[in-house]
PDB file of N, CA and C in Angstrom:
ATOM      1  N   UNK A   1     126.330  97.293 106.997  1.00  0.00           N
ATOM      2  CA  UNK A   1     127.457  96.619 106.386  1.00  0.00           C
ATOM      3  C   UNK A   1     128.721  97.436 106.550  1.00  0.00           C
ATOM      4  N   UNK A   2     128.819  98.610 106.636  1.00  0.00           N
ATOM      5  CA  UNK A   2     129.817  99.476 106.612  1.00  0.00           C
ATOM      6  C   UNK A   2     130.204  99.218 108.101  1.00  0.00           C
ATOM      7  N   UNK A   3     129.547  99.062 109.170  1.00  0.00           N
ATOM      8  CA  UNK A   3     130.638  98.341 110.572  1.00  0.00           C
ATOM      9  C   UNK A   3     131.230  97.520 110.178  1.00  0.00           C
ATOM     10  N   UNK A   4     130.682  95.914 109.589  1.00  0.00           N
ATOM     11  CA  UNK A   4     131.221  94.990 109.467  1.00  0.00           C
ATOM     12  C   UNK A   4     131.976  95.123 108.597  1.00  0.00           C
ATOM     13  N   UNK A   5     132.551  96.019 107.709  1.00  0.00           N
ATOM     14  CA  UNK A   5     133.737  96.368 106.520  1.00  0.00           C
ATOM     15  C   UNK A   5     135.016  96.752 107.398  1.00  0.00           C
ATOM     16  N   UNK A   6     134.293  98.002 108.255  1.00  0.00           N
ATOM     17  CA  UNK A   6     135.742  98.202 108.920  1.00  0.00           C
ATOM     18  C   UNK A   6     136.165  97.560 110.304  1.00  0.00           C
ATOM     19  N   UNK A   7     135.255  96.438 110.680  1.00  0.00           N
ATOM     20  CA  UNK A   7     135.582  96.040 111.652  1.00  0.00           C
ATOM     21  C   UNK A   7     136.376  94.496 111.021  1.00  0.00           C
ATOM     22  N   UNK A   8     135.515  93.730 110.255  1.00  0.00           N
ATOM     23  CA  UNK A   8     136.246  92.432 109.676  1.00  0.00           C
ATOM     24  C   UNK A   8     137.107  92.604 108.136  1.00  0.00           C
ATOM     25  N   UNK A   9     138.172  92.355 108.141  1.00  0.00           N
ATOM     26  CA  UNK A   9     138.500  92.399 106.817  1.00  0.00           C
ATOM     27  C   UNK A   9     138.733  91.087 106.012  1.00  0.00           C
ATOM     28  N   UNK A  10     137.265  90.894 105.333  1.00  0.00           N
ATOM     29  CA  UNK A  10     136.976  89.250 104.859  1.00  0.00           C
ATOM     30  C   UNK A  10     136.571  89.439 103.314  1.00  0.00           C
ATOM     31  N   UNK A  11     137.465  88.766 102.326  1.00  0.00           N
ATOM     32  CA  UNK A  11     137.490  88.902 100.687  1.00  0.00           C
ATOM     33  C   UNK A  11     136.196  88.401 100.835  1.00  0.00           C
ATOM     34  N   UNK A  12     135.251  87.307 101.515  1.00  0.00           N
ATOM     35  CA  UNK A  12     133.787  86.794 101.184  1.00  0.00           C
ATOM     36  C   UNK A  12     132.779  87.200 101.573  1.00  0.00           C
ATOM     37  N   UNK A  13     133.369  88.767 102.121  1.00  0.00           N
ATOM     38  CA  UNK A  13     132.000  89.812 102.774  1.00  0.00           C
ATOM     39  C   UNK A  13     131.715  90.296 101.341  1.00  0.00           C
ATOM     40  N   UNK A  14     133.001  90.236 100.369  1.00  0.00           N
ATOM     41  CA  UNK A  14     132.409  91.521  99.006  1.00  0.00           C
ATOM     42  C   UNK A  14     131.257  91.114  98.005  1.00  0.00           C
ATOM     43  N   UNK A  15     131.495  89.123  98.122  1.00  0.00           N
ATOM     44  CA  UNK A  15     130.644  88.835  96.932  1.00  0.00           C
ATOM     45  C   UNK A  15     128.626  88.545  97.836  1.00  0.00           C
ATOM     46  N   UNK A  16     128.708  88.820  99.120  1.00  0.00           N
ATOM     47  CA  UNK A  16     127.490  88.864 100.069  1.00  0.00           C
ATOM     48  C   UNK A  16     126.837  90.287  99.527  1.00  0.00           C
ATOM     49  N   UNK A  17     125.405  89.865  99.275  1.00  0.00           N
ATOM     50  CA  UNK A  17     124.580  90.661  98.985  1.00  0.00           C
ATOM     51  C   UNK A  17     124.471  91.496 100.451  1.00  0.00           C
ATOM     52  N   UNK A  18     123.364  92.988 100.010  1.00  0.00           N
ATOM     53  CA  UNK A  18     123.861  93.777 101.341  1.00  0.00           C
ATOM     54  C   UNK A  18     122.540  93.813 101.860  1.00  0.00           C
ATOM     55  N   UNK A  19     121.415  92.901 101.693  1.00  0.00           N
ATOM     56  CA  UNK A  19     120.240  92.610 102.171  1.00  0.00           C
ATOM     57  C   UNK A  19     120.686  91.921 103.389  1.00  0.00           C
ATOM     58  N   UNK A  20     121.409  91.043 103.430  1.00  0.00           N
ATOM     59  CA  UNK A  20     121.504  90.169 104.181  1.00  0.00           C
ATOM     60  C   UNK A  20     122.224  90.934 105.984  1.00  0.00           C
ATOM     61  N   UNK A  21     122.685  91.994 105.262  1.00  0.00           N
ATOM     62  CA  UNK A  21     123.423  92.943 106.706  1.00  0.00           C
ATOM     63  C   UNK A  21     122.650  94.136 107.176  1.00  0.00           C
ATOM     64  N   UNK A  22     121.312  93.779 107.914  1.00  0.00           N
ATOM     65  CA  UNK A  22     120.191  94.469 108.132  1.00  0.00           C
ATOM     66  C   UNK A  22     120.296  94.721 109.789  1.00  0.00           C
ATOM     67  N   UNK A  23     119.025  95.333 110.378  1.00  0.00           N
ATOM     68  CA  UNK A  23     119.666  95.415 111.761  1.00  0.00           C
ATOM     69  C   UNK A  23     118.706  94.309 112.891  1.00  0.00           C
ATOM     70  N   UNK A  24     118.362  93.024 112.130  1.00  0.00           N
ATOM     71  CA  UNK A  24     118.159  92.055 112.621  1.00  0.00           C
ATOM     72  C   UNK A  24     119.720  91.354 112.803  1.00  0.00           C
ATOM     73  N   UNK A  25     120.407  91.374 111.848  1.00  0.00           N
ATOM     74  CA  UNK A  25     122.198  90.591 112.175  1.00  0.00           C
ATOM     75  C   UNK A  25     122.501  91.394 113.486  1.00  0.00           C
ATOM     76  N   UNK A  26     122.245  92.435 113.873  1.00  0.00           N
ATOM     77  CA  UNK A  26     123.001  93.135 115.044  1.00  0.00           C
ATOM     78  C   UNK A  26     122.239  92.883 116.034  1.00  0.00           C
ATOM     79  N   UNK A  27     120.965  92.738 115.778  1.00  0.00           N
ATOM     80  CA  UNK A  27     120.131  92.287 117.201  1.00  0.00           C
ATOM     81  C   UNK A  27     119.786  90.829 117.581  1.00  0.00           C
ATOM     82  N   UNK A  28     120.422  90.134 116.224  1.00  0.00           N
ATOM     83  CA  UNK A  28     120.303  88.515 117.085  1.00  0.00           C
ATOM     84  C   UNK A  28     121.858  88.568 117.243  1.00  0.00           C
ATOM     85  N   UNK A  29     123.422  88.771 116.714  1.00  0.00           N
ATOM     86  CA  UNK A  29     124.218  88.495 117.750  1.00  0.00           C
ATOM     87  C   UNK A  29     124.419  89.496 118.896  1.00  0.00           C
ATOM     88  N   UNK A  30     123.671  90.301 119.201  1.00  0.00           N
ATOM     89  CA  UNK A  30     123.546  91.293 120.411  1.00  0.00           C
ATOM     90  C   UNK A  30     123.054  89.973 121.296  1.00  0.00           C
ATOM     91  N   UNK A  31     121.767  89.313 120.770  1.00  0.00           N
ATOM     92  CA  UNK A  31     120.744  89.071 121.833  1.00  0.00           C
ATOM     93  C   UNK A  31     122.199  87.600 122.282  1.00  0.00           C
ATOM     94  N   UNK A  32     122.597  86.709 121.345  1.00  0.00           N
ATOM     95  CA  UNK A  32     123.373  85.768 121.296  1.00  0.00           C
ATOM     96  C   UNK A  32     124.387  86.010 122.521  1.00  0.00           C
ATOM     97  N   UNK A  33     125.546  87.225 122.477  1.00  0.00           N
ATOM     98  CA  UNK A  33     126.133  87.310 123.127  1.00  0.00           C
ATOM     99  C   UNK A  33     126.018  87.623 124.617  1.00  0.00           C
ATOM    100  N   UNK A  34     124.299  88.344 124.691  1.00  0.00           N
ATOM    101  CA  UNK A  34     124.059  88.339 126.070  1.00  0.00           C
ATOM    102  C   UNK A  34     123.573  86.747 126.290  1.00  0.00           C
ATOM    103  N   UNK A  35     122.980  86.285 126.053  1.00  0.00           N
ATOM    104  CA  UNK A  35     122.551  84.837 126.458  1.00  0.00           C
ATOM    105  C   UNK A  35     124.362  84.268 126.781  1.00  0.00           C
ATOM    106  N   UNK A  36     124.924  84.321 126.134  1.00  0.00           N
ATOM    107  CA  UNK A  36     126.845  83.664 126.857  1.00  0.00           C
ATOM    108  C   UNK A  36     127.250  84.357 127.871  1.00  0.00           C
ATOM    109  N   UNK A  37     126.817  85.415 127.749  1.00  0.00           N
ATOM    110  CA  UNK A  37     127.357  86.584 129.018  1.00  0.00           C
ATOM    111  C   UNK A  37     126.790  85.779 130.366  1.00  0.00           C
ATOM    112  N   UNK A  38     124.976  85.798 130.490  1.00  0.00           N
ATOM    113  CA  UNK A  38     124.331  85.620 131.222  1.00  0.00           C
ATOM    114  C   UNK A  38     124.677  83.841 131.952  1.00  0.00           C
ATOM    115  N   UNK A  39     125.098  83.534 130.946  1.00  0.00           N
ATOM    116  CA  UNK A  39     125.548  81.634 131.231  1.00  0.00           C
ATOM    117  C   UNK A  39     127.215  82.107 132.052  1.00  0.00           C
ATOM    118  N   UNK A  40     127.828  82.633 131.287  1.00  0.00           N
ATOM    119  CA  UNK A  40     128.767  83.152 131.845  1.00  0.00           C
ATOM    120  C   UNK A  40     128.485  83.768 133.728  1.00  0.00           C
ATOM    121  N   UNK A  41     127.182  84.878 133.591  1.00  0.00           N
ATOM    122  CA  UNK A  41     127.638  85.633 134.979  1.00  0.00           C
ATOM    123  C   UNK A  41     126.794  84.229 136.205  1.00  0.00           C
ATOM    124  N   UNK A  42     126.487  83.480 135.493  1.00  0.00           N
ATOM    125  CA  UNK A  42     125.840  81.902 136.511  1.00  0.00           C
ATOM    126  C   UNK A  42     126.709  81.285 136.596  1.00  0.00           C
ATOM    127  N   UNK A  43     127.443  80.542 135.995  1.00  0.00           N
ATOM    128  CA  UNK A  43     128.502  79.913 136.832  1.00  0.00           C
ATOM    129  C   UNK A  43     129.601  80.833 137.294  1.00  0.00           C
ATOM    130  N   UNK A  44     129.641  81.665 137.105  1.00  0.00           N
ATOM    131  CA  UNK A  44     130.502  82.651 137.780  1.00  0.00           C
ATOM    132  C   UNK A  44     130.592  82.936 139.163  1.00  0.00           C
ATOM    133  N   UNK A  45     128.932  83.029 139.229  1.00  0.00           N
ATOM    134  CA  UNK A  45     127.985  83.530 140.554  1.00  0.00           C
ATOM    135  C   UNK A  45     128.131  82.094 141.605  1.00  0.00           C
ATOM    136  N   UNK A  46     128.131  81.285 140.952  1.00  0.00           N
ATOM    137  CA  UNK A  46     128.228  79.191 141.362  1.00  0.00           C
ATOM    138  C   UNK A  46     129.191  79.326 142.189  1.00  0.00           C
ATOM    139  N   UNK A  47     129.839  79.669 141.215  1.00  0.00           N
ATOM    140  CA  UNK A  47     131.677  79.519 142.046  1.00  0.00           C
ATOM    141  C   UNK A  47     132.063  80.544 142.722  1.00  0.00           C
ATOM    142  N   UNK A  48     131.509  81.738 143.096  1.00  0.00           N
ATOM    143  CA  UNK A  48     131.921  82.681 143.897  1.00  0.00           C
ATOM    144  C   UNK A  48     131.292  82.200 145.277  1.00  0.00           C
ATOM    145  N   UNK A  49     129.431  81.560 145.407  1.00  0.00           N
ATOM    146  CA  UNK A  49     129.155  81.048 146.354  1.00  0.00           C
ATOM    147  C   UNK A  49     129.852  80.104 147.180  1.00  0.00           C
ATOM    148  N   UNK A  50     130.622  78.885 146.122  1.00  0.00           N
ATOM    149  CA  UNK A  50     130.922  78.178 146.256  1.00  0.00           C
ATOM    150  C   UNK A  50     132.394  78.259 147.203  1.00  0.00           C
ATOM    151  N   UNK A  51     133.355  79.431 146.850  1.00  0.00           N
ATOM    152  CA  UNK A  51     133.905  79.916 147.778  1.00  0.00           C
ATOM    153  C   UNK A  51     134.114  80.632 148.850  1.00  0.00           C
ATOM    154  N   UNK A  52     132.961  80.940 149.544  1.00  0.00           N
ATOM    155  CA  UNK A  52     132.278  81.715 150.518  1.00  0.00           C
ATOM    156  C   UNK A  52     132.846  80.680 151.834  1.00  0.00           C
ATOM    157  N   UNK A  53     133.134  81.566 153.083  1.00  0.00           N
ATOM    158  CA  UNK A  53     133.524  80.536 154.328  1.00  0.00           C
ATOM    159  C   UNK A  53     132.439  79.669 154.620  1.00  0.00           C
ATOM    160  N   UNK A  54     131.492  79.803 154.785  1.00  0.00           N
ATOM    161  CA  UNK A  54     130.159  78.603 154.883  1.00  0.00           C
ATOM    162  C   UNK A  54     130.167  77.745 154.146  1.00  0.00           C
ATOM    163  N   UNK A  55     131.060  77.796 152.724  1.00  0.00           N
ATOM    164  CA  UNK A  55     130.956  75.823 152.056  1.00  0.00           C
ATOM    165  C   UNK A  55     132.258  75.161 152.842  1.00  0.00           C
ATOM    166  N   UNK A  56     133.800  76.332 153.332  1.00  0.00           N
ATOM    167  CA  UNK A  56     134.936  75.588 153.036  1.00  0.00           C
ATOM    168  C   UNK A  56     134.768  74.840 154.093  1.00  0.00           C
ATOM    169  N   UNK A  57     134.006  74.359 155.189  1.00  0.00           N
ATOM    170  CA  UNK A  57     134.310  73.913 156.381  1.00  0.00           C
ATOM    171  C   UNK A  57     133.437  72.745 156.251  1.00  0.00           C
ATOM    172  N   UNK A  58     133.518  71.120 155.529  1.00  0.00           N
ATOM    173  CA  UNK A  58     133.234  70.060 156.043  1.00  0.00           C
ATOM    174  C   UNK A  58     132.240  69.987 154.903  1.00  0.00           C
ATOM    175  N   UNK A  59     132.027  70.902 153.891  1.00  0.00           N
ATOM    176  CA  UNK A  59     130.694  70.480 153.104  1.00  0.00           C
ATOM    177  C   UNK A  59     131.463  70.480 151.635  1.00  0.00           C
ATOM    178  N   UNK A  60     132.244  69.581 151.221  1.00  0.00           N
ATOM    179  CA  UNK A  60     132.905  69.294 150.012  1.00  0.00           C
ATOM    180  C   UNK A  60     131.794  68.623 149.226  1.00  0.00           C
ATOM    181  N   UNK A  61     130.798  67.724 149.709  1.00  0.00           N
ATOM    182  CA  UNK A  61     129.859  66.903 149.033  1.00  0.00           C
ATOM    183  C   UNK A  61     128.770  67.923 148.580  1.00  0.00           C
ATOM    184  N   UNK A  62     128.671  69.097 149.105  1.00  0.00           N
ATOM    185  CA  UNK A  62     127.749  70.219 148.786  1.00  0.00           C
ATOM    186  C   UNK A  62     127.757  70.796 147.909  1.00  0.00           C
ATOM    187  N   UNK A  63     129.237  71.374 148.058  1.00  0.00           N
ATOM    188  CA  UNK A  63     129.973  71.354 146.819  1.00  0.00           C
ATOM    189  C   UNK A  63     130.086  70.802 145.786  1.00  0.00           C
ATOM    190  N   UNK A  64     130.316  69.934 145.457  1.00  0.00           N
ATOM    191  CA  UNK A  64     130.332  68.337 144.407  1.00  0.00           C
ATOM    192  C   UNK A  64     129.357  68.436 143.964  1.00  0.00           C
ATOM    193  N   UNK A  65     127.806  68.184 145.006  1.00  0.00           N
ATOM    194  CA  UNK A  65     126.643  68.250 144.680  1.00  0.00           C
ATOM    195  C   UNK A  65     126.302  69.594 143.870  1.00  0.00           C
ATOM    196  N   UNK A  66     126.615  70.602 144.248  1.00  0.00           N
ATOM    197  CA  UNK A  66     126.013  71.775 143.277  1.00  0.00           C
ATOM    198  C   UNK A  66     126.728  71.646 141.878  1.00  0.00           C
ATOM    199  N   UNK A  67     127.890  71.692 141.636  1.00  0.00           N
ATOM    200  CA  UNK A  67     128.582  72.223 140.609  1.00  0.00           C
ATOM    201  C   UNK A  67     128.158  70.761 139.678  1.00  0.00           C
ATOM    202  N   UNK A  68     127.895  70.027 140.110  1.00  0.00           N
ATOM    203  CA  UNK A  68     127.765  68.770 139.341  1.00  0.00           C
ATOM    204  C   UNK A  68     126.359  68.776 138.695  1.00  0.00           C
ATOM    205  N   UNK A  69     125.106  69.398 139.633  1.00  0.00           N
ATOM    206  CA  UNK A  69     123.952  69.624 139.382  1.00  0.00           C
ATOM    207  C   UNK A  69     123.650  70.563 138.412  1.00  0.00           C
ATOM    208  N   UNK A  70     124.909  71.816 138.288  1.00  0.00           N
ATOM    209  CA  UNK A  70     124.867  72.753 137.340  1.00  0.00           C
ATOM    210  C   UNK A  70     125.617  72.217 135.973  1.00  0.00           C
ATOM    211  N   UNK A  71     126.166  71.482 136.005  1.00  0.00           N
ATOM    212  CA  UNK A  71     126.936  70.750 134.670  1.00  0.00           C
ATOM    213  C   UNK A  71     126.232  69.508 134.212  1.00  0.00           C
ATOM    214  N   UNK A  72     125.165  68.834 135.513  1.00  0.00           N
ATOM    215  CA  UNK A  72     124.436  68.408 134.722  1.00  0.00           C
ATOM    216  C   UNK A  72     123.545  68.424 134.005  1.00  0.00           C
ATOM    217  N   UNK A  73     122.873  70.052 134.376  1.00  0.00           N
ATOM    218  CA  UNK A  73     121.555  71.090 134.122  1.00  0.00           C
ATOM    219  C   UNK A  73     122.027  71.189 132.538  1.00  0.00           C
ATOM    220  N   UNK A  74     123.368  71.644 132.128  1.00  0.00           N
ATOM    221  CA  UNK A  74     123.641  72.429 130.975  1.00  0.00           C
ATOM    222  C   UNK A  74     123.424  71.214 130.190  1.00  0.00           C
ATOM    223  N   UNK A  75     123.762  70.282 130.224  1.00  0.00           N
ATOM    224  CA  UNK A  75     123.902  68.954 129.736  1.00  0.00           C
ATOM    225  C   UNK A  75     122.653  68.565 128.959  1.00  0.00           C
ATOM    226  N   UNK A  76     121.760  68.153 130.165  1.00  0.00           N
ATOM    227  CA  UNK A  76     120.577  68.177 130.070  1.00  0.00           C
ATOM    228  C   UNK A  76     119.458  69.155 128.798  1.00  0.00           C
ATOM    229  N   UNK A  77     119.498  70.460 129.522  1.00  0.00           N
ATOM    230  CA  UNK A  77     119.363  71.289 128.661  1.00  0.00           C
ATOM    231  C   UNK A  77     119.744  71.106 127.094  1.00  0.00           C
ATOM    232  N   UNK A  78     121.051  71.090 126.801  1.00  0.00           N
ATOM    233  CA  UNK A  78     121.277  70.831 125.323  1.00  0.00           C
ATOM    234  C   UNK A  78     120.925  69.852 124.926  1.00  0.00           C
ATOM    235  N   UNK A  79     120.900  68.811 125.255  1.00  0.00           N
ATOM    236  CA  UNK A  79     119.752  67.764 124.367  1.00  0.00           C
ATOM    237  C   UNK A  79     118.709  67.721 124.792  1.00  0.00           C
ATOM    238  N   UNK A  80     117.645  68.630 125.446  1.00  0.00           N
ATOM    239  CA  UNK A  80     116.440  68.503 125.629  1.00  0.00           C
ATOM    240  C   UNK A  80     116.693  69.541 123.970  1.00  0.00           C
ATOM    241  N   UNK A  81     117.153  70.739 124.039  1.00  0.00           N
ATOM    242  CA  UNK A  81     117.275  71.839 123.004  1.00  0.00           C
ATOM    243  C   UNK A  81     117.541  71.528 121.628  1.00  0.00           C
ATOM    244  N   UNK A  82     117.932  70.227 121.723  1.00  0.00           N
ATOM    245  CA  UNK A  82     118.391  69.875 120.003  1.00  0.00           C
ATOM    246  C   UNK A  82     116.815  68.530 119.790  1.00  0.00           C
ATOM    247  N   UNK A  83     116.471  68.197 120.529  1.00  0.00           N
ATOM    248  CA  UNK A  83     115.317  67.276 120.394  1.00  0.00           C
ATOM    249  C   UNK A  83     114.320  67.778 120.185  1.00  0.00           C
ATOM    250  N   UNK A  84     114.028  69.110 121.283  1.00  0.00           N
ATOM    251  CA  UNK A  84     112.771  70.021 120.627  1.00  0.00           C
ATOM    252  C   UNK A  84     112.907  70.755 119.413  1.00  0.00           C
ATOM    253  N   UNK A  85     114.300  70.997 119.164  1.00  0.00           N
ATOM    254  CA  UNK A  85     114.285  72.114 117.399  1.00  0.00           C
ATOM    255  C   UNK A  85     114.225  71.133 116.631  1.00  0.00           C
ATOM    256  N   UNK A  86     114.074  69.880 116.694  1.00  0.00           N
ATOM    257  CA  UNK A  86     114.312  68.660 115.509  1.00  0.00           C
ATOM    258  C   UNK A  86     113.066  68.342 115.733  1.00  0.00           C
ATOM    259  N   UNK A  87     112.144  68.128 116.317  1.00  0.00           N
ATOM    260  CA  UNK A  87     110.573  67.923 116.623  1.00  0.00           C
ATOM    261  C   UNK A  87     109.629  68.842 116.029  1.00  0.00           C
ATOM    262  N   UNK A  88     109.658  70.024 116.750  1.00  0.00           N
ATOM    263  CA  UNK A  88     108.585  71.171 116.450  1.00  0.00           C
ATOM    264  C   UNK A  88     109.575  72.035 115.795  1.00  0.00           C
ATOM    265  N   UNK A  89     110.923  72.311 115.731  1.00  0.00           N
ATOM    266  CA  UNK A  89     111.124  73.701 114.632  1.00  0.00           C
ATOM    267  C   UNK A  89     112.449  73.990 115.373  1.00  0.00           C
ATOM    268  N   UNK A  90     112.910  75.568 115.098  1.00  0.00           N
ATOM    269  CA  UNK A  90     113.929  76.148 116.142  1.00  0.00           C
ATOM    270  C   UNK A  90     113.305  77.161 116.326  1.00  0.00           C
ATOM    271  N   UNK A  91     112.698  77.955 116.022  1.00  0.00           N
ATOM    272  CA  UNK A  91     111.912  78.943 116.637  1.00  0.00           C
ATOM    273  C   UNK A  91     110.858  78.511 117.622  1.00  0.00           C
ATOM    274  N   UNK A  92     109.981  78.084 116.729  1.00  0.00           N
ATOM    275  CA  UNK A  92     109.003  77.487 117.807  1.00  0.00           C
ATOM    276  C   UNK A  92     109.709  76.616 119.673  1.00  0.00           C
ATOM    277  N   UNK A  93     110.626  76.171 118.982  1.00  0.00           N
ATOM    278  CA  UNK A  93     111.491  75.730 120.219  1.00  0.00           C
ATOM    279  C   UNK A  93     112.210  76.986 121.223  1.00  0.00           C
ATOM    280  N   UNK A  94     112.619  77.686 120.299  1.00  0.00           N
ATOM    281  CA  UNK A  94     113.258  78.998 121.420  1.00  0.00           C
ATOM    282  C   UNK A  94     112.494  79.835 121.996  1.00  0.00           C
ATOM    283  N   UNK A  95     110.680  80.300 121.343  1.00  0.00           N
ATOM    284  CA  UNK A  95     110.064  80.780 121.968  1.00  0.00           C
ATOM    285  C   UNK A  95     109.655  79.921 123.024  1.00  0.00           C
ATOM    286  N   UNK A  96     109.507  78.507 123.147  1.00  0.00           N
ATOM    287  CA  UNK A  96     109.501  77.824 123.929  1.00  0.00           C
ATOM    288  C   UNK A  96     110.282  78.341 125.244  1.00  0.00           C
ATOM    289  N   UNK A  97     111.089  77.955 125.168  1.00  0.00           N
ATOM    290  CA  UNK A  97     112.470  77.882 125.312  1.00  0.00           C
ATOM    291  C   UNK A  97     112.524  79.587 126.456  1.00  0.00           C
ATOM    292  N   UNK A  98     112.715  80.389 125.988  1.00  0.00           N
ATOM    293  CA  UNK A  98     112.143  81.936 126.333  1.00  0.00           C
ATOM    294  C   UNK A  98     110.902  81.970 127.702  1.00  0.00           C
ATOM    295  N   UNK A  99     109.533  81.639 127.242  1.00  0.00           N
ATOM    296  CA  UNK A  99     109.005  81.374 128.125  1.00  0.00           C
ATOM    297  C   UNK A  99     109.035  80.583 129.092  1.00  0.00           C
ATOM    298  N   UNK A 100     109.797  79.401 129.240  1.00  0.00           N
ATOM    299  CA  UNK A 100     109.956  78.569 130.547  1.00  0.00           C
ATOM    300  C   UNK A 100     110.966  79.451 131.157  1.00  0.00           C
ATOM    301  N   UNK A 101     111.859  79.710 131.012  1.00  0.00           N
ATOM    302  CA  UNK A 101     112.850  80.998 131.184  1.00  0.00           C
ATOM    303  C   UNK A 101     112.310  82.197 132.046  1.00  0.00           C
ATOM    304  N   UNK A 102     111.226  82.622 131.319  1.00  0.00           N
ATOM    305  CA  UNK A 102     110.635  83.542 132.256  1.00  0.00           C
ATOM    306  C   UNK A 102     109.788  83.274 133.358  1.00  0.00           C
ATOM    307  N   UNK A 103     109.466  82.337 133.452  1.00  0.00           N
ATOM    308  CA  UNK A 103     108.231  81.267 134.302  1.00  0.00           C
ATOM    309  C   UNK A 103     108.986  81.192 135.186  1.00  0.00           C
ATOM    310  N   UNK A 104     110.397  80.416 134.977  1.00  0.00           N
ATOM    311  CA  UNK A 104     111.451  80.131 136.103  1.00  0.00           C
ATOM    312  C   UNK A 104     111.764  81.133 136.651  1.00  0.00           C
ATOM    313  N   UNK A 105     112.396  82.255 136.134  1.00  0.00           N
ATOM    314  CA  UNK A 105     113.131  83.400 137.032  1.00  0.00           C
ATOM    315  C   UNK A 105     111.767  84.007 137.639  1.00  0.00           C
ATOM    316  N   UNK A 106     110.707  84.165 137.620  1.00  0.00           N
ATOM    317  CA  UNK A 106     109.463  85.441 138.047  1.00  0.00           C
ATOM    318  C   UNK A 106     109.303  83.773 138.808  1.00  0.00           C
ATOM    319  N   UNK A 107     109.045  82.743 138.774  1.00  0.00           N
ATOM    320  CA  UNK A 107     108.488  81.715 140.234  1.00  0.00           C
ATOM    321  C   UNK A 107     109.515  81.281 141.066  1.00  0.00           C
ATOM    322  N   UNK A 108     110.759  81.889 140.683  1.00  0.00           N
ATOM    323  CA  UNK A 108     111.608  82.080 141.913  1.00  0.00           C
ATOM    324  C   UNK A 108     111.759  82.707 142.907  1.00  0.00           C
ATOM    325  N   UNK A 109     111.438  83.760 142.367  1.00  0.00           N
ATOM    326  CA  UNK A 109     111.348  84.950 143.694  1.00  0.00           C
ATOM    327  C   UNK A 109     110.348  84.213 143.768  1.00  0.00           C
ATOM    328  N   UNK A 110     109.170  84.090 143.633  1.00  0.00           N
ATOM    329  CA  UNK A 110     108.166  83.911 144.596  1.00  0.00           C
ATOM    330  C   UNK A 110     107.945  82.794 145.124  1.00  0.00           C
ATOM    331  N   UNK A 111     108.612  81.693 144.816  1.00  0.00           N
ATOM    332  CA  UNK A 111     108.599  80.750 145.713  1.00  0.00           C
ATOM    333  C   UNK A 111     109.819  81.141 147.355  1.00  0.00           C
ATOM    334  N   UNK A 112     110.561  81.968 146.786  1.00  0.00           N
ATOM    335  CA  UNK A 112     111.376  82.492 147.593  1.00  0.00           C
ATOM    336  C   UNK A 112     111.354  83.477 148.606  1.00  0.00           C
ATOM    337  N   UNK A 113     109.795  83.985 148.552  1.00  0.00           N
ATOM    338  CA  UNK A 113     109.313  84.625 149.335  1.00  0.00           C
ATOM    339  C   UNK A 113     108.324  83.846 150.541  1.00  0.00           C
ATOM    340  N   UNK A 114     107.597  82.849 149.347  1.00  0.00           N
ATOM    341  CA  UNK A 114     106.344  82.588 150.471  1.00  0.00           C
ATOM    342  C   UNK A 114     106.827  80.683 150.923  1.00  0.00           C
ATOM    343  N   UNK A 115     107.975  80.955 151.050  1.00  0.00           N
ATOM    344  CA  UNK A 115     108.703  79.868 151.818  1.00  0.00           C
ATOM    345  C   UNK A 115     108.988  80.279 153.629  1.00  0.00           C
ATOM    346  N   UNK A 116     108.275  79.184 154.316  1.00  0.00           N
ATOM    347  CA  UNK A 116     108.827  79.007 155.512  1.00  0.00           C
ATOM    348  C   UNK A 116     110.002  79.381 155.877  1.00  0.00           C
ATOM    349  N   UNK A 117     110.572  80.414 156.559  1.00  0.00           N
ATOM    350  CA  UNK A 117     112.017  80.557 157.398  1.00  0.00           C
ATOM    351  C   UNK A 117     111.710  79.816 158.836  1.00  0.00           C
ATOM    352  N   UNK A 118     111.317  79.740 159.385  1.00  0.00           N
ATOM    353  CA  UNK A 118     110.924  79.096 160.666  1.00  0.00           C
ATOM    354  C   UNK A 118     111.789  79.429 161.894  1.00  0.00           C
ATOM    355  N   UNK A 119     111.517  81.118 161.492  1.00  0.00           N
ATOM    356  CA  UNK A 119     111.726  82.142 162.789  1.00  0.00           C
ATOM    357  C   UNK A 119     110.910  82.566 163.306  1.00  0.00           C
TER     358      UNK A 119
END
């Protein structure tokens, strides 16, 4: 509690019990702000591809097509995310949630390996 004293200066931190400022508050908005970071360094990464000399020449629909596929992903995502925490829970949904996450990134590389180049 003594960070959050001298970092926020809020009259409705004084009447908050000091149970509540444990070092679970610092490790779920730790974990919070990397999950925005990480959404953050993906479309970041989108649009840096996206300006690479290999899209600017004749492939605008490629273009279109990705960034549209990624805005429709997020889309998607959030109401799949508010249907499963209203169904089974919000935890139970984020551990969910967590593990497809990891399923995806670890069967990427490896689908990304034992894919045909056809050299």
């Amino acid at each position: 509690m003594d960070v959050l004293k001298r970092v926020a200066k809020n009259e409705a931190m004084k009447n908050d019990p000091k149970e509540i400022y444990n070092w679970r508050v610092y490790v779920l908005t730790c974990s919070a702000w990397f999950a925005g970071a990480l959404f953050g360094m993906d479309t970041g990464a989108t649009g840096g591809v996206l300006n690479l000399d290999t899209f600017q020449i004749g492939k605008a629909n490629l273009q279109a097509n990705i960034d549209s596929t990624l805005q429709a992903g997020c889309f998607v995502g959030a109401l799949a995310a508010y249907w499963f925490a209203d169904k089974i829970g919000r935890k139970p949904s984020l551990m969910y949630s967590a593990h497809l996450a990891l399923i995806g990134v670890n069967g990427y590389e490896h689908l990304r390996e034992q894919r045909p180049t056809g050299s």
